[in-house]
PDB file of N, CA and C in Angstrom:
ATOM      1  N   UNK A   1       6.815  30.106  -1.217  1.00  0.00           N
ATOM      2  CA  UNK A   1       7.062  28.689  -1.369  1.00  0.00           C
ATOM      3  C   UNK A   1       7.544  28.415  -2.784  1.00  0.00           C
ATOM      4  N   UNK A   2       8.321  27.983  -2.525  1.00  0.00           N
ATOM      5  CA  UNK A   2       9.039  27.029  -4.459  1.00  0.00           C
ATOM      6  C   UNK A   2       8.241  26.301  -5.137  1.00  0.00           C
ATOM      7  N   UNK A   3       8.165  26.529  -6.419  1.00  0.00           N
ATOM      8  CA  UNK A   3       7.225  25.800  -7.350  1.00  0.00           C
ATOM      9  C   UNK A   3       7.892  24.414  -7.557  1.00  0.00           C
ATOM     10  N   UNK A   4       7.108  23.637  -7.298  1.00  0.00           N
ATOM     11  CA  UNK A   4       7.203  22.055  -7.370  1.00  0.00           C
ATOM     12  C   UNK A   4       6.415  21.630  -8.322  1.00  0.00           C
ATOM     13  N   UNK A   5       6.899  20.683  -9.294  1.00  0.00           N
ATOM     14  CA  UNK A   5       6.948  19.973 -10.212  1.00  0.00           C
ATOM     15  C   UNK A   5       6.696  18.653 -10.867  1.00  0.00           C
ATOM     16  N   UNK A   6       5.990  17.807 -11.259  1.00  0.00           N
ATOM     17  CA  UNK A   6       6.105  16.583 -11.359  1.00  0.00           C
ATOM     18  C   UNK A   6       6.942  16.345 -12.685  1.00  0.00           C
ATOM     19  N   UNK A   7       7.529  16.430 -13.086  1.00  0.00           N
ATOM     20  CA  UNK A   7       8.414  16.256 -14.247  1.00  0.00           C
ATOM     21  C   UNK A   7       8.892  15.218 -14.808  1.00  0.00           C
ATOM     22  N   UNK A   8       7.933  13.823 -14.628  1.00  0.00           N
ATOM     23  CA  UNK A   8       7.859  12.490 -15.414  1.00  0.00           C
ATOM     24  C   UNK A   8       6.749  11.800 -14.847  1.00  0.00           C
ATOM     25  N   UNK A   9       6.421  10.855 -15.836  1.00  0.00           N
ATOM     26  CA  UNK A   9       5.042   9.799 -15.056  1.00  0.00           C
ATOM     27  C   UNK A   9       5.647   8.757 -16.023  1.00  0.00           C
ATOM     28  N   UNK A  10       5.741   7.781 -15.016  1.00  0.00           N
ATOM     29  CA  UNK A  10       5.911   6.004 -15.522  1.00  0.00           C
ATOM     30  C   UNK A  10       5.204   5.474 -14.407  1.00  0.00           C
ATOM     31  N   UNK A  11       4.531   4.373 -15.363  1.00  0.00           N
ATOM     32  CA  UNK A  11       3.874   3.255 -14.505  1.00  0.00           C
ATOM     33  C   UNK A  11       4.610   1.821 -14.945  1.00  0.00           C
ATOM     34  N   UNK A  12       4.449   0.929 -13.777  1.00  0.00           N
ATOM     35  CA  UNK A  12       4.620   0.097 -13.615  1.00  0.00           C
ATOM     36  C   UNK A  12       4.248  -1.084 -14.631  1.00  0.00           C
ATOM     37  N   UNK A  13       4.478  -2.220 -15.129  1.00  0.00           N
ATOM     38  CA  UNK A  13       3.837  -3.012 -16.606  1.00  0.00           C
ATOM     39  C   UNK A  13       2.670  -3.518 -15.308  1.00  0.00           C
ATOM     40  N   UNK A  14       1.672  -3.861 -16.185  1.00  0.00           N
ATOM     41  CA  UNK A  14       0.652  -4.288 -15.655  1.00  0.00           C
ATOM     42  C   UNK A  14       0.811  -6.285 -16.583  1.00  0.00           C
ATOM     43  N   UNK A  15       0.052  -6.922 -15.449  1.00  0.00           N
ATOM     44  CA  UNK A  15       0.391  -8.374 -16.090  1.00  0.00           C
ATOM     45  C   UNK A  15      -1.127  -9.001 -15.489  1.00  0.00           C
ATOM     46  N   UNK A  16      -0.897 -10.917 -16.337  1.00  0.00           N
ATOM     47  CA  UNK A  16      -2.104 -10.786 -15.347  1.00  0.00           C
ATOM     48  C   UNK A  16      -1.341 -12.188 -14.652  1.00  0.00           C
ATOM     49  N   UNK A  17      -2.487 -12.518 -13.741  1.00  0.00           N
ATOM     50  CA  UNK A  17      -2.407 -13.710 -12.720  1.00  0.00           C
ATOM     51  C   UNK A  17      -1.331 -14.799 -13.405  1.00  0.00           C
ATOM     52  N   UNK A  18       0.070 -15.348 -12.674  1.00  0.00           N
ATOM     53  CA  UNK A  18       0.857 -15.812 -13.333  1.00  0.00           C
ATOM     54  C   UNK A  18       1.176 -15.878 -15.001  1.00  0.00           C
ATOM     55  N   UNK A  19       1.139 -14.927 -14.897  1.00  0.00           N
ATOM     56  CA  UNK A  19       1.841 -14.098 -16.928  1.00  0.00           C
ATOM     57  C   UNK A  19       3.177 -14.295 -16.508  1.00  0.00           C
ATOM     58  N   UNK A  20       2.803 -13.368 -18.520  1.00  0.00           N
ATOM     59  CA  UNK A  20       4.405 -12.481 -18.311  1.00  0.00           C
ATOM     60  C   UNK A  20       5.765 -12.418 -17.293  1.00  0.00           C
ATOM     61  N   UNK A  21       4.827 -11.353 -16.602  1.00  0.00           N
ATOM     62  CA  UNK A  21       5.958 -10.811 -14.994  1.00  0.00           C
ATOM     63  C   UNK A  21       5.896 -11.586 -13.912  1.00  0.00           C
ATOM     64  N   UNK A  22       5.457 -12.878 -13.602  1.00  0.00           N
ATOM     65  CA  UNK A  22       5.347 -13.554 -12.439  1.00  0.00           C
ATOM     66  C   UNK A  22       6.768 -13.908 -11.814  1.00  0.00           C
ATOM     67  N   UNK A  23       7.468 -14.276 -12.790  1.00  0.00           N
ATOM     68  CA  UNK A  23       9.105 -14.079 -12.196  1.00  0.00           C
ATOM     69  C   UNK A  23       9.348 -13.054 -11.697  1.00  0.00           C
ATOM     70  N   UNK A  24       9.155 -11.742 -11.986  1.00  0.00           N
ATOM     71  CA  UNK A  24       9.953 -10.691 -11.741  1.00  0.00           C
ATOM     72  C   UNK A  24       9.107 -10.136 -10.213  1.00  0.00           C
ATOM     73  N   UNK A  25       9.969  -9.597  -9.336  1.00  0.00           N
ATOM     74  CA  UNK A  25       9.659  -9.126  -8.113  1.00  0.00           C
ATOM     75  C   UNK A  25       9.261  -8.019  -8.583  1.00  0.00           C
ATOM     76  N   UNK A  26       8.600  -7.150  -7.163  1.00  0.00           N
ATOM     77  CA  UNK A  26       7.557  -5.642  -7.487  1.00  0.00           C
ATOM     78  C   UNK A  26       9.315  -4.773  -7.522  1.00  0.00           C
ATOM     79  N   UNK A  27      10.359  -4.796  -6.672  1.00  0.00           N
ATOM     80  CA  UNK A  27      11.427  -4.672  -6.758  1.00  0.00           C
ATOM     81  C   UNK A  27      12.044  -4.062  -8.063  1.00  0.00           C
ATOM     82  N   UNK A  28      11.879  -5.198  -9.156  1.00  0.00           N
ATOM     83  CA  UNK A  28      12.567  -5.166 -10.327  1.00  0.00           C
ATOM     84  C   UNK A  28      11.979  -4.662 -11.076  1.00  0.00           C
ATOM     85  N   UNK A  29      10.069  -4.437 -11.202  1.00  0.00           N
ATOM     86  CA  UNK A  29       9.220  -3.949 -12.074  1.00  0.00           C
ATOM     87  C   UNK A  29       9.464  -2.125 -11.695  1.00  0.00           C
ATOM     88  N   UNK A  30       9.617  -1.759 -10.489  1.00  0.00           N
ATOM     89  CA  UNK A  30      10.100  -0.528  -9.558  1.00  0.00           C
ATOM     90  C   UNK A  30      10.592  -0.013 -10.377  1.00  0.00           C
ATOM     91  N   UNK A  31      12.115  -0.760 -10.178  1.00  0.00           N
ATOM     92  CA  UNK A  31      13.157  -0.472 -10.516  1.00  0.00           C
ATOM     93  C   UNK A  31      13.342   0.168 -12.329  1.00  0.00           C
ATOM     94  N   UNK A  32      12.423  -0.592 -12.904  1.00  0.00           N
ATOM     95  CA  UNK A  32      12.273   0.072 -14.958  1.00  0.00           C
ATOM     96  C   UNK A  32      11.625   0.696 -14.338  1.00  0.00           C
ATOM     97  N   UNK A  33      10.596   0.822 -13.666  1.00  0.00           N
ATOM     98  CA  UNK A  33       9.715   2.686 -13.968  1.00  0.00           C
ATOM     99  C   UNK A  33      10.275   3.659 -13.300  1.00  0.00           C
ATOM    100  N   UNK A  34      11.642   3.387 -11.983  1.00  0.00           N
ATOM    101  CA  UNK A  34      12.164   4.723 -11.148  1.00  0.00           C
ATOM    102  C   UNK A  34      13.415   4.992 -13.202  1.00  0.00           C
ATOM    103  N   UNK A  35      13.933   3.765 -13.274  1.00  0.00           N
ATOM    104  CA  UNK A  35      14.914   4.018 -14.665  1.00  0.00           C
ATOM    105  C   UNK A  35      14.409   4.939 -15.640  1.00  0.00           C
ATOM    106  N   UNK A  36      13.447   4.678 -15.985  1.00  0.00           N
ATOM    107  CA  UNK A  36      12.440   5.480 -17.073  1.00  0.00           C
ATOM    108  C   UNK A  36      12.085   6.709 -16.886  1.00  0.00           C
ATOM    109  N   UNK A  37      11.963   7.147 -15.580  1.00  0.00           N
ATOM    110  CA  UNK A  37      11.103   8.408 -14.795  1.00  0.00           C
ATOM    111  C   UNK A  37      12.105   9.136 -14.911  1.00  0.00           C
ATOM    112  N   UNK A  38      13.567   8.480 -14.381  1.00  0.00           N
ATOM    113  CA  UNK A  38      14.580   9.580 -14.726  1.00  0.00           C
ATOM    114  C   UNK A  38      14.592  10.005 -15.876  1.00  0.00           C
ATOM    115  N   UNK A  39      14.967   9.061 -16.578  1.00  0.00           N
ATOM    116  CA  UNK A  39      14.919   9.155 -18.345  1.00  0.00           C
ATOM    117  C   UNK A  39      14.401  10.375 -18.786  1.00  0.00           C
ATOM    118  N   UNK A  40      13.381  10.171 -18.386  1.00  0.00           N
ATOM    119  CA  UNK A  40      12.044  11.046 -18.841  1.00  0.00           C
ATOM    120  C   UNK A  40      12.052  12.689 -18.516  1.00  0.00           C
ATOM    121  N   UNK A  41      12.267  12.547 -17.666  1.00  0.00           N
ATOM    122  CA  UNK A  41      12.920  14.203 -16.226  1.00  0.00           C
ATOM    123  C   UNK A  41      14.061  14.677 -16.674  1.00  0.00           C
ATOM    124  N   UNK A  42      15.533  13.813 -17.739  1.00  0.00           N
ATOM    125  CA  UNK A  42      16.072  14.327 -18.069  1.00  0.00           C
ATOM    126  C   UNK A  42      17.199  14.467 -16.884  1.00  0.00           C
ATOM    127  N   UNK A  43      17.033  13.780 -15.928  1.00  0.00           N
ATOM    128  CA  UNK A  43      17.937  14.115 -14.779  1.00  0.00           C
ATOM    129  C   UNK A  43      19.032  13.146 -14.233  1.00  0.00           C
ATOM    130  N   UNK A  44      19.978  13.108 -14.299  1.00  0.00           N
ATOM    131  CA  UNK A  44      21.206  12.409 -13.588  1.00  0.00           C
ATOM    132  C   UNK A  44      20.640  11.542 -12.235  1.00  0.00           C
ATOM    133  N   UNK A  45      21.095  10.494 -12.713  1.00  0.00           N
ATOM    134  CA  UNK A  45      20.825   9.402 -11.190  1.00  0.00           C
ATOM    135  C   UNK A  45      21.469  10.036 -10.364  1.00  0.00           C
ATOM    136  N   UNK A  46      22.662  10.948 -10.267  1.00  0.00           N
ATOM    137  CA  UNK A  46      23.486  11.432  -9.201  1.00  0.00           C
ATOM    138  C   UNK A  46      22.829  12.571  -8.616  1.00  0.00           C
ATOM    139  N   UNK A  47      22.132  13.225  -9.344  1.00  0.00           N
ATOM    140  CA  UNK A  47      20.500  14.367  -8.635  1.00  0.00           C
ATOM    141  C   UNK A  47      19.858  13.974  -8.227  1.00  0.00           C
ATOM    142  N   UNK A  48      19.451  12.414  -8.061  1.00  0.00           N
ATOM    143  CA  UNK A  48      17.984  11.996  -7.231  1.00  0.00           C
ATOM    144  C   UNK A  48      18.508  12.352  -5.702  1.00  0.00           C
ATOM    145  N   UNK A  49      17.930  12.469  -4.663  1.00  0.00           N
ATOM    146  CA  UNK A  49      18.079  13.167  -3.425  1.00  0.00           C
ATOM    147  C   UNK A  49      18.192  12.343  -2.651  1.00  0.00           C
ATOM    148  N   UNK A  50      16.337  11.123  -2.946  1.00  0.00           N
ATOM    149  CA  UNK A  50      15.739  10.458  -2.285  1.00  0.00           C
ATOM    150  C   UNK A  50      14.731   9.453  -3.145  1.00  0.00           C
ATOM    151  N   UNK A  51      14.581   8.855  -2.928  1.00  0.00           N
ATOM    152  CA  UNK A  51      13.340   7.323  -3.118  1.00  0.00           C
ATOM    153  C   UNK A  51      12.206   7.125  -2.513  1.00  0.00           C
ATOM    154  N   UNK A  52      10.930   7.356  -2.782  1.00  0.00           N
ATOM    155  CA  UNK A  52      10.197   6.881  -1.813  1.00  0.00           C
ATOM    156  C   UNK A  52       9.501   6.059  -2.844  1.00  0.00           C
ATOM    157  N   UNK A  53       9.321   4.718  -2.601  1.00  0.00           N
ATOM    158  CA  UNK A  53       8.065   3.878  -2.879  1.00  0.00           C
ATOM    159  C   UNK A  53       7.125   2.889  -2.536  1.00  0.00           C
ATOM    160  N   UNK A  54       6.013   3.261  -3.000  1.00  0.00           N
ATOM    161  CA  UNK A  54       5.010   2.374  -2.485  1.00  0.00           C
ATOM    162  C   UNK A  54       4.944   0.963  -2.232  1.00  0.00           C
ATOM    163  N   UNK A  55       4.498   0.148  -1.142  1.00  0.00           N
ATOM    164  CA  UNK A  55       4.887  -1.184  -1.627  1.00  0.00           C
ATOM    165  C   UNK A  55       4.000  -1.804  -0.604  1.00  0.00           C
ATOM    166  N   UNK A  56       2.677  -2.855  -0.915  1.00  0.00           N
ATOM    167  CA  UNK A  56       1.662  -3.490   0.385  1.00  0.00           C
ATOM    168  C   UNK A  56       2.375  -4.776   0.415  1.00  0.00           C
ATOM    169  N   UNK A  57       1.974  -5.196  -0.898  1.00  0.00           N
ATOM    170  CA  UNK A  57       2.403  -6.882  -0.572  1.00  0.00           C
ATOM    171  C   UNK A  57       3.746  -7.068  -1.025  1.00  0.00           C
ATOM    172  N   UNK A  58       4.517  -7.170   0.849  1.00  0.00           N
ATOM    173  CA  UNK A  58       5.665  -7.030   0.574  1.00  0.00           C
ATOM    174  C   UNK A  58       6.646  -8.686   1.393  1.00  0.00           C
ATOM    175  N   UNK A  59       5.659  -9.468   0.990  1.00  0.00           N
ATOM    176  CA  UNK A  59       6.093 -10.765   1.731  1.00  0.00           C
ATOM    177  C   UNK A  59       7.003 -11.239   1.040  1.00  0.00           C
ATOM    178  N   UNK A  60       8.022 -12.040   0.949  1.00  0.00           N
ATOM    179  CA  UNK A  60       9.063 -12.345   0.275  1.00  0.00           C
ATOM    180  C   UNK A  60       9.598 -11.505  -0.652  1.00  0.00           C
ATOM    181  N   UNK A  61       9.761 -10.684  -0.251  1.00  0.00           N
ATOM    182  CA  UNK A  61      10.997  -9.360  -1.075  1.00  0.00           C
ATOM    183  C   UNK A  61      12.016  -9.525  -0.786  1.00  0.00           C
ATOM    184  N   UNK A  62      12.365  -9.495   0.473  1.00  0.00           N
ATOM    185  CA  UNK A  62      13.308  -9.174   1.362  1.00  0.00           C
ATOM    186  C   UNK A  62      13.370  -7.738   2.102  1.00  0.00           C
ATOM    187  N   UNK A  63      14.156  -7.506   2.226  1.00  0.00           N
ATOM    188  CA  UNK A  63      13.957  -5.773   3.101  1.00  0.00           C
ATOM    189  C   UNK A  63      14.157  -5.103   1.782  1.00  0.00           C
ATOM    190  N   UNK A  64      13.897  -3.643   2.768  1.00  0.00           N
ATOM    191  CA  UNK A  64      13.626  -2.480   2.327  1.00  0.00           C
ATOM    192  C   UNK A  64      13.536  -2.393   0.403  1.00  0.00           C
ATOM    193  N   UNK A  65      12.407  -2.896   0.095  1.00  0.00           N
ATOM    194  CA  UNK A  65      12.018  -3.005  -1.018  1.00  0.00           C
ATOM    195  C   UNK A  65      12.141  -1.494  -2.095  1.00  0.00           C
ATOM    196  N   UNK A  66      11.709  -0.670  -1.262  1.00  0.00           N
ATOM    197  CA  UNK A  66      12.343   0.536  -2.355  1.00  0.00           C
ATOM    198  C   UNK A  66      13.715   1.238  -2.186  1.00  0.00           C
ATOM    199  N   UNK A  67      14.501   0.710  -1.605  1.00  0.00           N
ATOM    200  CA  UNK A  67      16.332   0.940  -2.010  1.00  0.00           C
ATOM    201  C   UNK A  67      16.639  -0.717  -2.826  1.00  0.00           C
ATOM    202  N   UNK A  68      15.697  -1.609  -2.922  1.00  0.00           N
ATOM    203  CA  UNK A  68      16.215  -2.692  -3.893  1.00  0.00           C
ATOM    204  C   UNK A  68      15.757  -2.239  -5.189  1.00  0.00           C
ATOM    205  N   UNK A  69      14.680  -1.217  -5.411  1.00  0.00           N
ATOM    206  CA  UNK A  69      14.354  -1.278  -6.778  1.00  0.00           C
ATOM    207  C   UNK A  69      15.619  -0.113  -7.395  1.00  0.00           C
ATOM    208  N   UNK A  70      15.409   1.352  -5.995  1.00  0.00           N
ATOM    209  CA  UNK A  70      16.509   1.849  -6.739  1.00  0.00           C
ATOM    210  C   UNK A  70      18.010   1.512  -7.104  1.00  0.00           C
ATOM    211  N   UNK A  71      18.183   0.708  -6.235  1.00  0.00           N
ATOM    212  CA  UNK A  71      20.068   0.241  -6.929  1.00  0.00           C
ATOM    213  C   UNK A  71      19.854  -0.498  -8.038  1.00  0.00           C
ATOM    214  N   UNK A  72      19.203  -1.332  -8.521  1.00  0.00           N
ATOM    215  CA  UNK A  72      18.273  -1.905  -9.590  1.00  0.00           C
ATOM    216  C   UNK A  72      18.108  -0.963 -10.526  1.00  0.00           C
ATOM    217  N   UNK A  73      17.617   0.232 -10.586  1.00  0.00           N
ATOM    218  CA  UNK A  73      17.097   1.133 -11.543  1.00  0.00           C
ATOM    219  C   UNK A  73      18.754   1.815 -11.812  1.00  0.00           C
ATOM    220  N   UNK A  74      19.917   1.859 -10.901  1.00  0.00           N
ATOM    221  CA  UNK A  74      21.225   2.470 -11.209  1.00  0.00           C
ATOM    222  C   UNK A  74      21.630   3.401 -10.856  1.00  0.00           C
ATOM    223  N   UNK A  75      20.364   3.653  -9.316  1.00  0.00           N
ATOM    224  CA  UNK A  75      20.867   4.748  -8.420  1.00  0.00           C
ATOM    225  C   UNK A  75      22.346   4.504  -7.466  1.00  0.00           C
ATOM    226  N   UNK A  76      22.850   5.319  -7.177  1.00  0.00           N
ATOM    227  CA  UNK A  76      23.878   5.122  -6.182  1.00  0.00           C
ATOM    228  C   UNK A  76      23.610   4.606  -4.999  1.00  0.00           C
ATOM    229  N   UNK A  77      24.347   3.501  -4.148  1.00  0.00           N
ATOM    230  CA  UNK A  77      23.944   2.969  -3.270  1.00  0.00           C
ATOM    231  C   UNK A  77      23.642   3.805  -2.097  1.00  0.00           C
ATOM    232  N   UNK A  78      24.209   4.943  -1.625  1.00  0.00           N
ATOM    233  CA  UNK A  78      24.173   6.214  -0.983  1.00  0.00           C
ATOM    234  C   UNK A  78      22.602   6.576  -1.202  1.00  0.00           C
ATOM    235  N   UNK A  79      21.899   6.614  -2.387  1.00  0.00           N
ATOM    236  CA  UNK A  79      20.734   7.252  -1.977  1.00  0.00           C
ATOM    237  C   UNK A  79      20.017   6.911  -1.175  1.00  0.00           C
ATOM    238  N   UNK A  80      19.103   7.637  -0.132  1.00  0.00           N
ATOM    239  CA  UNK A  80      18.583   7.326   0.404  1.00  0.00           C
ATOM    240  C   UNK A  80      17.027   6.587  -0.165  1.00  0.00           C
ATOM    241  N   UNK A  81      16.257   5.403   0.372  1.00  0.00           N
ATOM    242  CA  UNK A  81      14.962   4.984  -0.003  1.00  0.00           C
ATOM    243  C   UNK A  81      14.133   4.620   0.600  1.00  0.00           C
ATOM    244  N   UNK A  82      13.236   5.029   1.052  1.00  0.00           N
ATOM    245  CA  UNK A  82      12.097   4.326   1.764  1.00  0.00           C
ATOM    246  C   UNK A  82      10.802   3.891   0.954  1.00  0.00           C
ATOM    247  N   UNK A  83      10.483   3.198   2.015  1.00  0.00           N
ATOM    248  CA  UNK A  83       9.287   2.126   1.401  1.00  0.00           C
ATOM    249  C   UNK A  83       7.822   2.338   2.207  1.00  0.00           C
ATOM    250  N   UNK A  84       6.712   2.879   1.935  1.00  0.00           N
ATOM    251  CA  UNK A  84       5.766   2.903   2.224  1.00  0.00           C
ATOM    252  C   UNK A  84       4.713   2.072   2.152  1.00  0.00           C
ATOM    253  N   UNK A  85       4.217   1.663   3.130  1.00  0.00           N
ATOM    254  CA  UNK A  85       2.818   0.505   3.172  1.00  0.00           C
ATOM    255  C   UNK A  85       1.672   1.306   3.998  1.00  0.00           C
ATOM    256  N   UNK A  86       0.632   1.368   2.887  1.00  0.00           N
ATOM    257  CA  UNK A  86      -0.385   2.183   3.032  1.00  0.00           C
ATOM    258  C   UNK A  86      -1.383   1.218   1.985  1.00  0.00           C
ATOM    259  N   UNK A  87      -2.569   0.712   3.000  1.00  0.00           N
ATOM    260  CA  UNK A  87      -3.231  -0.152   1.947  1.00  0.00           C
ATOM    261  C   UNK A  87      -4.335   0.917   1.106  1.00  0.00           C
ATOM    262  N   UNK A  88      -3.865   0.536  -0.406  1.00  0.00           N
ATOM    263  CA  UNK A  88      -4.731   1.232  -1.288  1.00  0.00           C
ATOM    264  C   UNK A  88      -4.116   2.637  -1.332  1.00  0.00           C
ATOM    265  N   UNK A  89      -2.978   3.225  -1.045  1.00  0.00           N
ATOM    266  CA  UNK A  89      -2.661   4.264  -1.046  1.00  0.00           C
ATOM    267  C   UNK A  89      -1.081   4.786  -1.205  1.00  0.00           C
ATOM    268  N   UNK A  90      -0.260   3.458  -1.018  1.00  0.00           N
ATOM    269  CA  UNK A  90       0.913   4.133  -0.501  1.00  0.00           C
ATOM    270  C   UNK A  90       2.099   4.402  -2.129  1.00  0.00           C
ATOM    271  N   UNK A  91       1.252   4.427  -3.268  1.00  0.00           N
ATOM    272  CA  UNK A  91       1.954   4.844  -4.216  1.00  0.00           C
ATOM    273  C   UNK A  91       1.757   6.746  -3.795  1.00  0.00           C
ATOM    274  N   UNK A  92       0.488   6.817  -3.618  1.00  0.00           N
ATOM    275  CA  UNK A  92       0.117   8.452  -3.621  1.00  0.00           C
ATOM    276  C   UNK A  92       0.691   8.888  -2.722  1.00  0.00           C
ATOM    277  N   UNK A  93       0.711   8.008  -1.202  1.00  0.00           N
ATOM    278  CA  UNK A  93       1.214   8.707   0.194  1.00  0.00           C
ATOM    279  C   UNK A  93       3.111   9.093   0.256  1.00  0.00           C
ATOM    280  N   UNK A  94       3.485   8.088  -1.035  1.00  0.00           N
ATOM    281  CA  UNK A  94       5.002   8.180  -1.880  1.00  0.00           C
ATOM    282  C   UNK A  94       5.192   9.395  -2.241  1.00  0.00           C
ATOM    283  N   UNK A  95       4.004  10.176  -3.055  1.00  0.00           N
ATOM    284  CA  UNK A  95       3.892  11.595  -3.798  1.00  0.00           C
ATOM    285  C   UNK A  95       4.253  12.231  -2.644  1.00  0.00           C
ATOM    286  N   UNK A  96       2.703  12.275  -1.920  1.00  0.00           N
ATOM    287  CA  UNK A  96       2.815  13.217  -1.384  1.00  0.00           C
ATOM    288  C   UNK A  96       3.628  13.957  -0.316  1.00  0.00           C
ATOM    289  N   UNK A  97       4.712  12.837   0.376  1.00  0.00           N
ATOM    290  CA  UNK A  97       6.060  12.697   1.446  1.00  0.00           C
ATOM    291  C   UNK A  97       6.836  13.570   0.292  1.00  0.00           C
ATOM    292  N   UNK A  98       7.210  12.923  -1.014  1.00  0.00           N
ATOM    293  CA  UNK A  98       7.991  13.681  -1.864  1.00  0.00           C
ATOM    294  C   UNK A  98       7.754  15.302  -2.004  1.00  0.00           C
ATOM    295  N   UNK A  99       6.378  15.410  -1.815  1.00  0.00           N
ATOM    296  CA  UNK A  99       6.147  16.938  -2.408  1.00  0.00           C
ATOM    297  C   UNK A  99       6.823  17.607  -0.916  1.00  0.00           C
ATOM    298  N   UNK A 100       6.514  17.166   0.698  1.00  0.00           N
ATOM    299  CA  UNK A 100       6.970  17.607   1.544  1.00  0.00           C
ATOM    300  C   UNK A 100       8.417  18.402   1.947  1.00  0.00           C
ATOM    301  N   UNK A 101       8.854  16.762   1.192  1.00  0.00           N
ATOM    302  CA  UNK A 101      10.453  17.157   1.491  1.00  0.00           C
ATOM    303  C   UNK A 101      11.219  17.698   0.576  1.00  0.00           C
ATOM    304  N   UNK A 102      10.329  17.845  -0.609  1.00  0.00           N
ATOM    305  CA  UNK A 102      10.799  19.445  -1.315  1.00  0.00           C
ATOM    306  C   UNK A 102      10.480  20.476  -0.597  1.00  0.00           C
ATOM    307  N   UNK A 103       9.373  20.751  -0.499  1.00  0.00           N
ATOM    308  CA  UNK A 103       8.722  22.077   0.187  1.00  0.00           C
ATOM    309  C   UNK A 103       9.663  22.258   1.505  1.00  0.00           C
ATOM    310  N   UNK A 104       9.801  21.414   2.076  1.00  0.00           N
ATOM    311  CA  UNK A 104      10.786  21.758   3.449  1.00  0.00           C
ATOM    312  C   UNK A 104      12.397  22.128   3.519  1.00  0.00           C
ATOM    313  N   UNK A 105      12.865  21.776   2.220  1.00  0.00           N
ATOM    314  CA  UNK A 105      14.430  21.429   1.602  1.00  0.00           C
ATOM    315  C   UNK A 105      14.954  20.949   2.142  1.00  0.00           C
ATOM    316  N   UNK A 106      14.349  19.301   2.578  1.00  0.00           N
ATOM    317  CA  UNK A 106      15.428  18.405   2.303  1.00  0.00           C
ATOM    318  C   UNK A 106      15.586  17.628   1.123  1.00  0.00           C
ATOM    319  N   UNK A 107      15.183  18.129   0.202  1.00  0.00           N
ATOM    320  CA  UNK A 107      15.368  17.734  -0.976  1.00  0.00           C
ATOM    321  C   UNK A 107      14.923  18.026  -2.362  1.00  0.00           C
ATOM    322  N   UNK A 108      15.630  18.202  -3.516  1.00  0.00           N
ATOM    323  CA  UNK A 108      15.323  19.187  -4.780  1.00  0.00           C
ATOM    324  C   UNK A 108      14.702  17.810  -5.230  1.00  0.00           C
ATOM    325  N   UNK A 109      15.633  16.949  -5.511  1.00  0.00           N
ATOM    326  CA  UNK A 109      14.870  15.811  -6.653  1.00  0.00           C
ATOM    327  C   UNK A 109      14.595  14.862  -6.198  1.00  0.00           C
ATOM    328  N   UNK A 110      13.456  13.934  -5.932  1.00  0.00           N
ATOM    329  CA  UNK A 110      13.202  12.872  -5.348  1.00  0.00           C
ATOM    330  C   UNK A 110      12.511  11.795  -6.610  1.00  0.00           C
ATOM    331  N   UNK A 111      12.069  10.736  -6.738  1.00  0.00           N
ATOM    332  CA  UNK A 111      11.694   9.800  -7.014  1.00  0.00           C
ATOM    333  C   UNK A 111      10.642   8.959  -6.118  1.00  0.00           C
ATOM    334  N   UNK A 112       9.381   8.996  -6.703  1.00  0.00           N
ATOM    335  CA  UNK A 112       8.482   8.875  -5.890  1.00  0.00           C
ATOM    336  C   UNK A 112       7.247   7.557  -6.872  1.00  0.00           C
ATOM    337  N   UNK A 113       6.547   6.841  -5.944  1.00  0.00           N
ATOM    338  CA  UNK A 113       5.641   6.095  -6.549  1.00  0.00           C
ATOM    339  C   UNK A 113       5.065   5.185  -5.962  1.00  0.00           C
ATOM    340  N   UNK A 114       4.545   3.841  -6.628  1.00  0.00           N
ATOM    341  CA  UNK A 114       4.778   2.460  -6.073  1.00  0.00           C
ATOM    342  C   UNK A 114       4.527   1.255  -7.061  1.00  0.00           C
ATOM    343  N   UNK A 115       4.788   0.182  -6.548  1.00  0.00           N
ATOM    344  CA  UNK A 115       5.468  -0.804  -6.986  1.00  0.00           C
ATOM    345  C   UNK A 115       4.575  -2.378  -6.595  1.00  0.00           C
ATOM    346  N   UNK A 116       4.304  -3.305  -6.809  1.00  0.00           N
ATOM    347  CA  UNK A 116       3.367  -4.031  -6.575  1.00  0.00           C
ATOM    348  C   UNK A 116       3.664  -5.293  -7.783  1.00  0.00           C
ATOM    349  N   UNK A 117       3.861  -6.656  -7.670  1.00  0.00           N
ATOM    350  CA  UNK A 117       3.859  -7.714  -8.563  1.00  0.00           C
ATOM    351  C   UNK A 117       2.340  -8.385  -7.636  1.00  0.00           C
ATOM    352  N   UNK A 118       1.554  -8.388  -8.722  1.00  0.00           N
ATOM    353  CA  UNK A 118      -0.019  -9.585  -8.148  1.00  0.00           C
ATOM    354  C   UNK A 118       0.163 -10.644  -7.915  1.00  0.00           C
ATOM    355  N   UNK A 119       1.359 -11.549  -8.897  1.00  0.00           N
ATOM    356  CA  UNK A 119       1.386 -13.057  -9.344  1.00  0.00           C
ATOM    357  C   UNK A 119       1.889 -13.292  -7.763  1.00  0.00           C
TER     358      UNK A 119
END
């Protein structure tokens, strides 16, 4: 089996009850930590594979909330993204799909997490 990697950690800004980030959708907060993660990894938006991110409270987003954060963050519209809702879990259940679809090869570099505005 191929050695797999986590090769960046960004989190999300944390705010509190109508702050700061109450304007900004979980979408757009996503979107700086998938930007950053690349950053960080050193890797070309044109290497990400795939998207997966976490996302519960997803009422007025609009759709598919993690391909809005990545075109947002300056991925290519082509990448693929999905969005996971897993209560209390679906940033990790993000990981762990990612670690899969390395291990299986459908994919070298993915982008994985989740995403959440409280306000």
């Amino acid at each position: 089996m191929k050695k797999i990697v986590i090769s960046s950690a960004v989190r999300t800004p944390m705010g509190a009850f109508q702050g700061a980030f109450s304007n900004l959708k979980a979408s757009k907060l996503g979107a700086a930590a998938i930007k950053e993660a690349i950053n960080r990894a050193n890797v070309s938006e044109d290497n990400v594979d795939l998207v997966l991110m976490g996302n519960v409270l997803s009422a007025g987003m609009g759709q598919a909330p993690a391909r809005q954060a990545a075109i947002y963050a300056g991925l290519d519209k082509r990448t693929p993204s999905v969005t996971l809702n897993k209560m209390c879990g679906s940033g990790l259940e993000a990981i762990i799909q990612a670690f899969r679809a390395i291990a299986v090869g459908d994919a070298e570099v993915v982008v994985a997490g989740g995403m959440e505005s409280m306000t």
